[in-house]
N, C-alpha and C. Protein backbone atom coordinates (compact mmCIF):
# COMPACT_ATOMS: atom_id res chain seq x y z
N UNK A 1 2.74 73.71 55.20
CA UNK A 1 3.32 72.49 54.68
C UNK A 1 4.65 72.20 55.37
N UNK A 2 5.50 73.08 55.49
CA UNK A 2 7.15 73.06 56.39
C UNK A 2 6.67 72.23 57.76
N UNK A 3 5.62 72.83 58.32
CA UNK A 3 5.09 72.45 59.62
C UNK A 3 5.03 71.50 59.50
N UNK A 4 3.99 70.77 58.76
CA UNK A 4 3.54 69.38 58.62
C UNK A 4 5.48 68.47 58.80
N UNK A 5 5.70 68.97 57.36
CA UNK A 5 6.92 67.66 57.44
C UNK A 5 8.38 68.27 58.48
N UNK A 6 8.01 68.95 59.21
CA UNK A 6 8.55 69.24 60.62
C UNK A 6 8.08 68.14 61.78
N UNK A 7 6.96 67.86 61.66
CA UNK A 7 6.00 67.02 62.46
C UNK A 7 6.34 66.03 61.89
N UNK A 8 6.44 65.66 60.59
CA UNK A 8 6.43 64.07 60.55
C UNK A 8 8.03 63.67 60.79
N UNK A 9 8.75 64.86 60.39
CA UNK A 9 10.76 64.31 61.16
C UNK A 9 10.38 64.16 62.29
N UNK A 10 10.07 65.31 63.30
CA UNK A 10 10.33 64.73 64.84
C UNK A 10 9.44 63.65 64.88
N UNK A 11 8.14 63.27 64.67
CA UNK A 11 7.69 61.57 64.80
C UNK A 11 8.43 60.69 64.74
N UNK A 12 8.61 60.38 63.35
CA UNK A 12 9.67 59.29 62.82
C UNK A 12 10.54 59.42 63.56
N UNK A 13 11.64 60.56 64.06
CA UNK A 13 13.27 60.17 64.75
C UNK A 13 12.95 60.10 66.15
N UNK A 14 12.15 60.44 67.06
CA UNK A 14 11.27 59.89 68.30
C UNK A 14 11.83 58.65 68.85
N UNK A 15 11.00 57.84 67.56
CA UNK A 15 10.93 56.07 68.51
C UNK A 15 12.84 55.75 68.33
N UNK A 16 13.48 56.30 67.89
CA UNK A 16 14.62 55.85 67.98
C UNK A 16 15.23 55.34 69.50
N UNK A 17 14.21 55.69 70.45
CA UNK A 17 14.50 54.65 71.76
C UNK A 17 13.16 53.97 71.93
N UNK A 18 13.53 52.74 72.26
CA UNK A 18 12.13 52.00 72.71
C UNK A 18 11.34 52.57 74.01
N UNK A 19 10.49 52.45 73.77
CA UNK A 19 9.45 53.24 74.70
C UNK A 19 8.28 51.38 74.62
N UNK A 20 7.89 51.51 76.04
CA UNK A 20 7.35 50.17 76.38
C UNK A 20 5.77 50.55 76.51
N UNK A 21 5.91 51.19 77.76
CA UNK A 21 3.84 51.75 78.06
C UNK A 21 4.24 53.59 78.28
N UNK A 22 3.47 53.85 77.86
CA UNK A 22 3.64 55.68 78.87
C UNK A 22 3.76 55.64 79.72
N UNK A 23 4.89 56.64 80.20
CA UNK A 23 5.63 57.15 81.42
C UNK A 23 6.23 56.35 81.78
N UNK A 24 6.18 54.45 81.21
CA UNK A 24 7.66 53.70 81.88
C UNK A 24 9.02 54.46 81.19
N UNK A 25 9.56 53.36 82.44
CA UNK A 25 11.01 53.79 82.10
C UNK A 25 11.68 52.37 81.65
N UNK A 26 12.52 52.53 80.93
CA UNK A 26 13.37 51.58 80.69
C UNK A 26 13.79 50.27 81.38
N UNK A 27 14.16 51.15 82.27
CA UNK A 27 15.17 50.21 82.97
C UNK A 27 14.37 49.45 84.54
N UNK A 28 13.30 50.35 84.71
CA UNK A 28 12.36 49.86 86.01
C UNK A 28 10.76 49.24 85.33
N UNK A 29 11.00 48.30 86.82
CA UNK A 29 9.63 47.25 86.41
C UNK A 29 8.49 48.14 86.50
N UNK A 30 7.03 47.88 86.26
CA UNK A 30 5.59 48.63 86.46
C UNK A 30 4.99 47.50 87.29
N UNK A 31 4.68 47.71 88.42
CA UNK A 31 4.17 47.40 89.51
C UNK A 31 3.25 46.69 88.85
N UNK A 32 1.99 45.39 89.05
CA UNK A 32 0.63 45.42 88.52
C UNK A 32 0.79 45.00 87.79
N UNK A 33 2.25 44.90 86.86
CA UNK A 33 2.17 44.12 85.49
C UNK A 33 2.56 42.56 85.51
N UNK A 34 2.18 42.49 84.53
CA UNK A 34 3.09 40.87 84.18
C UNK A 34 4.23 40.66 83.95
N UNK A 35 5.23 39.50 84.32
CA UNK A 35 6.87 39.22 83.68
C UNK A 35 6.34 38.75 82.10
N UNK A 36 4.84 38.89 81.64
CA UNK A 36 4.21 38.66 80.15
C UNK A 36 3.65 39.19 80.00
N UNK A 37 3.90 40.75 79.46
CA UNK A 37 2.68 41.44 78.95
C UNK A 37 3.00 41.73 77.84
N UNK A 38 1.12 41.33 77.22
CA UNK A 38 1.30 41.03 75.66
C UNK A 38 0.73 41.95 74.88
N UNK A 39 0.97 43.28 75.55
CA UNK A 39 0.53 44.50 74.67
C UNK A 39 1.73 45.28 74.45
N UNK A 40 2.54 44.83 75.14
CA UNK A 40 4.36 45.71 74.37
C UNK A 40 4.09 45.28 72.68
N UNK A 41 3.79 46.76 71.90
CA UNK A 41 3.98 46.86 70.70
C UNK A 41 5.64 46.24 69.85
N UNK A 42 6.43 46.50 70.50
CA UNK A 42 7.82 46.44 69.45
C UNK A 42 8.99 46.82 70.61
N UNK A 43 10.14 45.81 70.45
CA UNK A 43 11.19 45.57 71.32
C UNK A 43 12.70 45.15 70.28
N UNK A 44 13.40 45.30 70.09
CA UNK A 44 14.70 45.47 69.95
C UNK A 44 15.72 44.25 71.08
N UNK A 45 15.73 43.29 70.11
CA UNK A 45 16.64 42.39 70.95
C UNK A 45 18.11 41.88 70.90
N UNK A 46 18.92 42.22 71.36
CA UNK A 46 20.40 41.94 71.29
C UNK A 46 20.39 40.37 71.43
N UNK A 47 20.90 39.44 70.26
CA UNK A 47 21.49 37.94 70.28
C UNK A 47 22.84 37.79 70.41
N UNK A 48 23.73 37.88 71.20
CA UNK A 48 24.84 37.63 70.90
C UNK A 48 25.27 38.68 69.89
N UNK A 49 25.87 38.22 68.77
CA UNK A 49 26.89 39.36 67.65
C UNK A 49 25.30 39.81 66.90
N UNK A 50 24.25 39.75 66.80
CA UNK A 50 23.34 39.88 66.00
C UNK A 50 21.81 40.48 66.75
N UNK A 51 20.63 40.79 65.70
CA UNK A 51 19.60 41.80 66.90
C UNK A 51 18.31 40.84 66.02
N UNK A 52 17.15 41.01 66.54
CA UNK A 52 16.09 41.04 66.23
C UNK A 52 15.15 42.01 66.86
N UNK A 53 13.90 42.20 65.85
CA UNK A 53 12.99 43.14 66.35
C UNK A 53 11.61 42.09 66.53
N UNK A 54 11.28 41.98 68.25
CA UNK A 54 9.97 41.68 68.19
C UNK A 54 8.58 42.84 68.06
N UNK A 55 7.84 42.46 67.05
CA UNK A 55 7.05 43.05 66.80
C UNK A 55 5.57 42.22 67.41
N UNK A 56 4.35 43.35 67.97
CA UNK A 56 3.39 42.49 67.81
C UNK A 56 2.49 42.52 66.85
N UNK A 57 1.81 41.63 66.71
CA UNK A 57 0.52 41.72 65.34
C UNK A 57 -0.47 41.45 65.72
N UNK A 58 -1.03 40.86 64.93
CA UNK A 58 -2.94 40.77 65.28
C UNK A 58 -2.88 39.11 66.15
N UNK A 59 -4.01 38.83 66.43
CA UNK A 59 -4.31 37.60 66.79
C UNK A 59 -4.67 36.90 66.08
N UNK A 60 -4.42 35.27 66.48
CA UNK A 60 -4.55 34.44 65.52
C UNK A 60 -5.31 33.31 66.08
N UNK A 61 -6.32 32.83 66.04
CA UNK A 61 -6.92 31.81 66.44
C UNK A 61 -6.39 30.41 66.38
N UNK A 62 -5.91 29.47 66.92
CA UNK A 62 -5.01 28.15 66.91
C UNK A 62 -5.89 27.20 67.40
N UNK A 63 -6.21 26.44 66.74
CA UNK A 63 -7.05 25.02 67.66
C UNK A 63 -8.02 25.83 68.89
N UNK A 64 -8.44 26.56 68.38
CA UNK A 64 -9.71 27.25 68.90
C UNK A 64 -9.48 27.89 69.97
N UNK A 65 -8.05 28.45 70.19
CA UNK A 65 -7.37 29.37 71.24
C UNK A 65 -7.19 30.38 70.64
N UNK A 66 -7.51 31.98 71.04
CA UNK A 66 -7.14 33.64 70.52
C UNK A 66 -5.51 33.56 71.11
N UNK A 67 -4.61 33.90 70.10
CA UNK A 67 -3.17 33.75 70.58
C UNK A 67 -3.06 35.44 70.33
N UNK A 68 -1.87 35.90 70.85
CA UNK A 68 -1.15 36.85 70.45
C UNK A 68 -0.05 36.56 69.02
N UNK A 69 -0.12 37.35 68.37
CA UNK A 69 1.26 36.41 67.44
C UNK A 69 2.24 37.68 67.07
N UNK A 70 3.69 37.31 67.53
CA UNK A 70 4.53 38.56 67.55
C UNK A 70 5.47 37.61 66.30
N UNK A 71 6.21 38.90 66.06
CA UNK A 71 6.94 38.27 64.68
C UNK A 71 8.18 39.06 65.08
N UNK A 72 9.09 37.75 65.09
CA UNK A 72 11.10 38.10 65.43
C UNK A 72 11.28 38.51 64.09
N UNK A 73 12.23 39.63 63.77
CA UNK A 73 12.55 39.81 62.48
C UNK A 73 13.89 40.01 62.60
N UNK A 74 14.94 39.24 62.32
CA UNK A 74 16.27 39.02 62.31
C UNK A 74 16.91 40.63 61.44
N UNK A 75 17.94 40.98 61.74
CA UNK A 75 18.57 41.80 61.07
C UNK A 75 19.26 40.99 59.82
N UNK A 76 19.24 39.86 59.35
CA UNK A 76 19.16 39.38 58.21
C UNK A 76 17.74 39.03 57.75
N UNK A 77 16.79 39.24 57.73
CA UNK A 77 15.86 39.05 57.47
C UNK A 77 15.23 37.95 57.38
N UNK A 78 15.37 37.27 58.52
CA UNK A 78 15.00 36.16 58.35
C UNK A 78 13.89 36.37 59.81
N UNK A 79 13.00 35.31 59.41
CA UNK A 79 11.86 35.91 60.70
C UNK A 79 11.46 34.50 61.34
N UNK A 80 10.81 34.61 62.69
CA UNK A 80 9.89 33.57 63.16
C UNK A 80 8.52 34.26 63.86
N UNK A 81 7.30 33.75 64.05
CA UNK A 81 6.60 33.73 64.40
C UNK A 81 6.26 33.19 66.04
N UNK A 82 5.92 33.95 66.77
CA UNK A 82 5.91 33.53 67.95
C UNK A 82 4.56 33.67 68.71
N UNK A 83 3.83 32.55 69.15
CA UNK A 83 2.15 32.82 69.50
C UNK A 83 2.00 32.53 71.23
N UNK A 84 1.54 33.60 71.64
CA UNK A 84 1.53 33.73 73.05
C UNK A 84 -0.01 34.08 73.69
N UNK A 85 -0.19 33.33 74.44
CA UNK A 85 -1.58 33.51 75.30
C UNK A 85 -2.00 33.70 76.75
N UNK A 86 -2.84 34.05 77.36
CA UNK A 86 -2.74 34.61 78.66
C UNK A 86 -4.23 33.94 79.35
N UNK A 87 -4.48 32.78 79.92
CA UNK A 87 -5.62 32.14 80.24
C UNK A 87 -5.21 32.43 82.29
N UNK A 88 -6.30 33.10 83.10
CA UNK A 88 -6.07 33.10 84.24
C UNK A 88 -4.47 33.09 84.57
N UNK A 89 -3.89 34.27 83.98
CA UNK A 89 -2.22 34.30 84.38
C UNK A 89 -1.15 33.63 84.12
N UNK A 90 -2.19 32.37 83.48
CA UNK A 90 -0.66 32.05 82.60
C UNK A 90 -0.64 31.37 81.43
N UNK A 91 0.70 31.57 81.13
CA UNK A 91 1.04 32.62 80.14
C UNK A 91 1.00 30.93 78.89
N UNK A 92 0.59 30.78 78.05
CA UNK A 92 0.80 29.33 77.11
C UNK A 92 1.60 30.19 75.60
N UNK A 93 2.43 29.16 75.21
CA UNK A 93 3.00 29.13 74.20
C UNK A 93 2.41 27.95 73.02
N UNK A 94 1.95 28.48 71.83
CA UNK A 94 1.68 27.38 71.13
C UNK A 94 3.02 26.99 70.31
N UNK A 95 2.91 25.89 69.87
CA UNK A 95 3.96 25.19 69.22
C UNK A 95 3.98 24.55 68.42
N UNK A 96 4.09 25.06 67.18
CA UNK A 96 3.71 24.39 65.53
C UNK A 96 4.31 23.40 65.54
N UNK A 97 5.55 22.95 66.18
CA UNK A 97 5.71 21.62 65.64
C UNK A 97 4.84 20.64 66.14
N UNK A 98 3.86 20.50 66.78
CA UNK A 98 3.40 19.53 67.72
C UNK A 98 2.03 20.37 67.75
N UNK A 99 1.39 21.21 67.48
CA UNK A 99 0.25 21.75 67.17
C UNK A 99 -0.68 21.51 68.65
N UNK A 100 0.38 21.78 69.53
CA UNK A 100 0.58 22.06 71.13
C UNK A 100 0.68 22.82 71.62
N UNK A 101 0.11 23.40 73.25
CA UNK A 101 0.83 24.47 73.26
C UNK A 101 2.23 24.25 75.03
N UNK A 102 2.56 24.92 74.88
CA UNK A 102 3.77 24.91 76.47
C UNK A 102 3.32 26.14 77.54
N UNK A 103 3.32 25.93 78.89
CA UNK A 103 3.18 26.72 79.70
C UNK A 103 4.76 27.08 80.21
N UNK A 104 4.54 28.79 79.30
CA UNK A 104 5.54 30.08 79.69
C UNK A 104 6.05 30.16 80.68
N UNK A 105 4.86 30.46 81.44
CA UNK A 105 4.72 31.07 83.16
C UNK A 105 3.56 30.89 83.38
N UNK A 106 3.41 30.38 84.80
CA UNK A 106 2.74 30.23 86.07
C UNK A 106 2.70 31.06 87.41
N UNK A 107 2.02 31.75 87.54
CA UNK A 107 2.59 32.66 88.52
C UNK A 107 2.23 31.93 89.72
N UNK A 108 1.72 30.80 89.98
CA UNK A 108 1.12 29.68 91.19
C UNK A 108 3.03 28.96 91.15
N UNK A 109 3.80 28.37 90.32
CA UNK A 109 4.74 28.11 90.23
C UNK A 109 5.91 28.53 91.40
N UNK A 110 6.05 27.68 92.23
CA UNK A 110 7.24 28.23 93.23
C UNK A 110 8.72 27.63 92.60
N UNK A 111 9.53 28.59 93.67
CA UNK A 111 11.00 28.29 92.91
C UNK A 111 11.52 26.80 93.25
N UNK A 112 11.91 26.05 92.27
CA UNK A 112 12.30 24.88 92.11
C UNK A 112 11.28 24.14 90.86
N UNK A 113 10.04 24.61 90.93
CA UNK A 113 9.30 23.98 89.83
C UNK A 113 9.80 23.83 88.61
N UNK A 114 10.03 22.37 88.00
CA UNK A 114 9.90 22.32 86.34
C UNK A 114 8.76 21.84 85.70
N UNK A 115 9.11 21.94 84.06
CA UNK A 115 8.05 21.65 83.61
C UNK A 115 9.09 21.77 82.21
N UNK A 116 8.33 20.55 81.15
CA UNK A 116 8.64 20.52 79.66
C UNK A 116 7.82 21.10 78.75
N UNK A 117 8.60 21.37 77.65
CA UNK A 117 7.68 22.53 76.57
C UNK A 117 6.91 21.00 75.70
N UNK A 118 6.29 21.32 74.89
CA UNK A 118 5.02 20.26 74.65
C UNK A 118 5.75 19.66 74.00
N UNK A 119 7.02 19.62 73.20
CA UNK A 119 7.53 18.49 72.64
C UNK A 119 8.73 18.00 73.23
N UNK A 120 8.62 18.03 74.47
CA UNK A 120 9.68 17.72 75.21
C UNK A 120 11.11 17.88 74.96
N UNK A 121 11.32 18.75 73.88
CA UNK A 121 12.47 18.68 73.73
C UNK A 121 13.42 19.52 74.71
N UNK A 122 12.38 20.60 75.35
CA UNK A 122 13.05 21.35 76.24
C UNK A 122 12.79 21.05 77.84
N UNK A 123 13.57 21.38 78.53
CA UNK A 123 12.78 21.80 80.49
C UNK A 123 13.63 23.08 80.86
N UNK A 124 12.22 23.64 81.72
CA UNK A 124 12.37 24.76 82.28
C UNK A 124 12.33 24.50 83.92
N UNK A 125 12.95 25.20 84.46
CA UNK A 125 13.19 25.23 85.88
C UNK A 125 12.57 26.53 86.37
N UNK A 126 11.85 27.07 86.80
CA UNK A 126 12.11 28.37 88.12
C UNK A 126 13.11 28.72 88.94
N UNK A 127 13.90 29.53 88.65
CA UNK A 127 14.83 29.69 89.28
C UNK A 127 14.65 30.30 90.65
N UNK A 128 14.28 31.80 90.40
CA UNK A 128 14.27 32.89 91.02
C UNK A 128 13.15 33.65 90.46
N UNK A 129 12.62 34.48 92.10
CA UNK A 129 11.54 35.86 91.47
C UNK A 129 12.59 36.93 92.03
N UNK A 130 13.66 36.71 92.99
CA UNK A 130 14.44 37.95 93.12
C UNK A 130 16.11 38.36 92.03
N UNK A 131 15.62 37.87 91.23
CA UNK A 131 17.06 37.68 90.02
C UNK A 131 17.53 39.23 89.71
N UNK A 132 18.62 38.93 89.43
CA UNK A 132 19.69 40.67 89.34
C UNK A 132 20.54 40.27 88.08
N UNK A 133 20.21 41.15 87.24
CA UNK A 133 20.76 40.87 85.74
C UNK A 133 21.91 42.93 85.19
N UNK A 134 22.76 42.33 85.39
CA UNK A 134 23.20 43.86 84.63
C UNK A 134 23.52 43.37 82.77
N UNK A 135 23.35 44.57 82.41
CA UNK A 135 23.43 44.81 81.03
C UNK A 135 23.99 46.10 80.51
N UNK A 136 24.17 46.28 79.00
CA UNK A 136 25.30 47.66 78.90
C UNK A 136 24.39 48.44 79.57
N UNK A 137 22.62 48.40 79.37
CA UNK A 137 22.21 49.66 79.41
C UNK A 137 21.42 49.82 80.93
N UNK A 138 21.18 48.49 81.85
CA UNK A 138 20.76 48.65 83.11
C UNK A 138 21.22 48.02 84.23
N UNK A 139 20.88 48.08 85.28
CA UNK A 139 21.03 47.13 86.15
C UNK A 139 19.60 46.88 86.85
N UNK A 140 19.47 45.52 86.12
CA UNK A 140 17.70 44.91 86.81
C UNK A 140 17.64 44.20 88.29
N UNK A 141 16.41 44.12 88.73
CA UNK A 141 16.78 43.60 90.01
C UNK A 141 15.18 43.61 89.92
N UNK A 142 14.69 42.32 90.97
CA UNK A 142 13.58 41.70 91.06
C UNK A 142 12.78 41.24 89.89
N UNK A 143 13.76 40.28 88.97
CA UNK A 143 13.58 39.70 87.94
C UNK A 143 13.05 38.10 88.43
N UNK A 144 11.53 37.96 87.24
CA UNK A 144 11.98 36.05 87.05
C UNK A 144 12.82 35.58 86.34
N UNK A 145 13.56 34.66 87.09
CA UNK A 145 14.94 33.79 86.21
C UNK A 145 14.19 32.56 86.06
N UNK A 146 14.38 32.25 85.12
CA UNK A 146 13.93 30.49 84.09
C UNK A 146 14.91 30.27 83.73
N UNK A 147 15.52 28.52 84.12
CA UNK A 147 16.20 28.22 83.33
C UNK A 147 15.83 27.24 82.48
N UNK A 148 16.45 27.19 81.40
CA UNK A 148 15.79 26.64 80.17
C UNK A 148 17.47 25.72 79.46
N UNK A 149 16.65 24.22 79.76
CA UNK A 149 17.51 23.37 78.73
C UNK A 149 17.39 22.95 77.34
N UNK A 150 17.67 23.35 76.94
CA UNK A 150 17.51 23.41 75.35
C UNK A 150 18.00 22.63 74.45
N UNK A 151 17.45 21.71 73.18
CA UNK A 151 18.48 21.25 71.99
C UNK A 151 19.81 21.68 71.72
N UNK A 152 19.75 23.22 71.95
CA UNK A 152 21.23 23.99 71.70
C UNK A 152 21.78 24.91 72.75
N UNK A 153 21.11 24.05 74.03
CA UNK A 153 22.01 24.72 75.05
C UNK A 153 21.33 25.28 76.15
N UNK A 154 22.20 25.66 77.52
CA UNK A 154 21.54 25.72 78.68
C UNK A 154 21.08 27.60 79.15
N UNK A 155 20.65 27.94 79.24
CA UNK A 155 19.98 29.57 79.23
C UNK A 155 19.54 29.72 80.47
N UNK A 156 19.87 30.79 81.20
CA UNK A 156 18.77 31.56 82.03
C UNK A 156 18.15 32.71 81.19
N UNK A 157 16.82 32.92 81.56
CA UNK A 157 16.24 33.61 80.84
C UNK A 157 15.55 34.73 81.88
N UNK A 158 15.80 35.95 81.82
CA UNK A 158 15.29 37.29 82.75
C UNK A 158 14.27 37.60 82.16
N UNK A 159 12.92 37.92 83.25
CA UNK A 159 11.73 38.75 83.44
C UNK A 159 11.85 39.40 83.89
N UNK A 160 11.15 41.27 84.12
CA UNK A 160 11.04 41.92 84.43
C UNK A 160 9.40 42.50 84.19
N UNK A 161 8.97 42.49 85.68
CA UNK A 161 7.39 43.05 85.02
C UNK A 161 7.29 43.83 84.53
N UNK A 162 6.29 43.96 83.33
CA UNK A 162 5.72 45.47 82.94
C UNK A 162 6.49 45.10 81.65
N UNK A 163 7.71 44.44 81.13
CA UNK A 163 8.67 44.76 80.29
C UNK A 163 8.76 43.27 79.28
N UNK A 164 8.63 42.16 80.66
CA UNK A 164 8.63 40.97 79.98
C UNK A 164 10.09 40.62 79.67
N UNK A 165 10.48 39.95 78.62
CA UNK A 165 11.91 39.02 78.58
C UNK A 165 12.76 40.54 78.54
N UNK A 166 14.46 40.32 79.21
CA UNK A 166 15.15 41.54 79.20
C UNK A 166 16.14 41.13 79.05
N UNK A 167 16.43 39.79 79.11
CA UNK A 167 17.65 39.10 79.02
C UNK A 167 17.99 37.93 79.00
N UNK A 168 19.40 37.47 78.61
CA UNK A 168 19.55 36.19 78.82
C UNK A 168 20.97 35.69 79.34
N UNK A 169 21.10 34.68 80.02
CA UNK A 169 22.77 34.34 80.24
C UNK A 169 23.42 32.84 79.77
N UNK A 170 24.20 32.27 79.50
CA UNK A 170 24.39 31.41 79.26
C UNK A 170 26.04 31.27 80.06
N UNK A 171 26.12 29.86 80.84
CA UNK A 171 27.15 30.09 81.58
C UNK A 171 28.05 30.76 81.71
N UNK A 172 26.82 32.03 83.17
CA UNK A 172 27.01 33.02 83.45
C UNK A 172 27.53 34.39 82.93
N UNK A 173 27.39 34.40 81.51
CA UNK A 173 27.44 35.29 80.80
C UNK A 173 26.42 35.81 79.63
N UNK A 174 26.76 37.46 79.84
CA UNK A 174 25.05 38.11 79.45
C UNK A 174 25.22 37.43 77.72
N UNK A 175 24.48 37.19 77.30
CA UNK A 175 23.98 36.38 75.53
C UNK A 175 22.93 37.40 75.01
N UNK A 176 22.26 37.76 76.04
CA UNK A 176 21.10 38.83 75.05
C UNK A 176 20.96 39.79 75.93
N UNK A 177 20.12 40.90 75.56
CA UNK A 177 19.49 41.89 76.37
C UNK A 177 18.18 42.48 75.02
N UNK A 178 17.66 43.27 75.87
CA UNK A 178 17.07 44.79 75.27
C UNK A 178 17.67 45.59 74.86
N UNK A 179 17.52 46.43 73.86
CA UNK A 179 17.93 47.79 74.41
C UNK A 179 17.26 48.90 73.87
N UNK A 180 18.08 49.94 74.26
CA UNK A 180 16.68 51.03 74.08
C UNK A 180 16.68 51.72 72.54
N UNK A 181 18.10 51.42 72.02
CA UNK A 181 18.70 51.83 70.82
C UNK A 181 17.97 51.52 69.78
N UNK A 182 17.20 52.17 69.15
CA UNK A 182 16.74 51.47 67.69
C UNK A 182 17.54 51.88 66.36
């Protein structure tokens, strides 16, 4: 019995760093992968003064599309729902307000391309596929940069394959990251 709940402490205090796929590492991309891969179980996101945990969940069928649906859970507890899909590489976002969906990423997309999210309230640019983002806990390099104009403001937004979103800047200063800290 000692054994057992020996085994279940070291389990539980384990994930206290995020761990992405086996044998990645943190801070380096996985060759082969996507700047969207939608099998990362659970991520830890720094907002500014505040964190959320994306989690993933089951799928959800939308206007007759299989979505991914991950759920932000605010360290105040407040949550959103986020539905992500993967048709020939790229990547669609559905969008409840408009019962639409927006294209994420394009990997056909060269740098300079924009494009608006389905309710136009936003545009995204391509920035960069060679983007260099430091953060407390890495220094990234061969990131996609998106920039994204927003209702509440102008964002670059960092990819890293294998890992997916890792960051964010807002004139030129880091606004979000990962981290490995849970």
């Amino acid at each position: 019995m000692k054994k057992i709940a020996l085994l279940l402490i070291i389990f539980f205090s384990c994930p206290s760093y995020s761990q992405l796929f086996d044998g990645q590492k943190f801070c380096e991309e996985s060759k082969g992968f996507s700047y969207f891969p939608l099998a990362i179980a659970k991520k830890k996101i720094l907002w500014y003064d505040t964190f959320y945990f994306e989690t993933k969940n089951e799928t959800k069928v939308l206007n007759g599309k299989t979505y991914v649906e991950f759920k932000q859970e605010w360290n105040n507890s407040e949550s959103d729902l986020l539905y992500l899909r993967e048709e020939n590489g790229i990547i669609y976002q559905f969008d409840s307000c408009c019962e639409n969906e927006t294209i994420r990423y394009n990997p056909n997309f060269e740098i300079g391309h924009s494009w608006k999210s389905a309710a136009e309230k936003s545009e995204y640019r391509l920035i960069s596929y060679n983007g260099k983002l430091k953060t407390p806990f890495c220094e990234y390099e061969n990131l996609l940069v998106i920039e994204a104009k927003m209702p509440y403001g102008m964002f670059n937004f960092y990819y890293l394959k294998g890992i997916g979103y890792i960051g964010a800047t807002k004139d030129n200063k880091l606004v979000s990251c990962i981290t490995p800290k849970w």
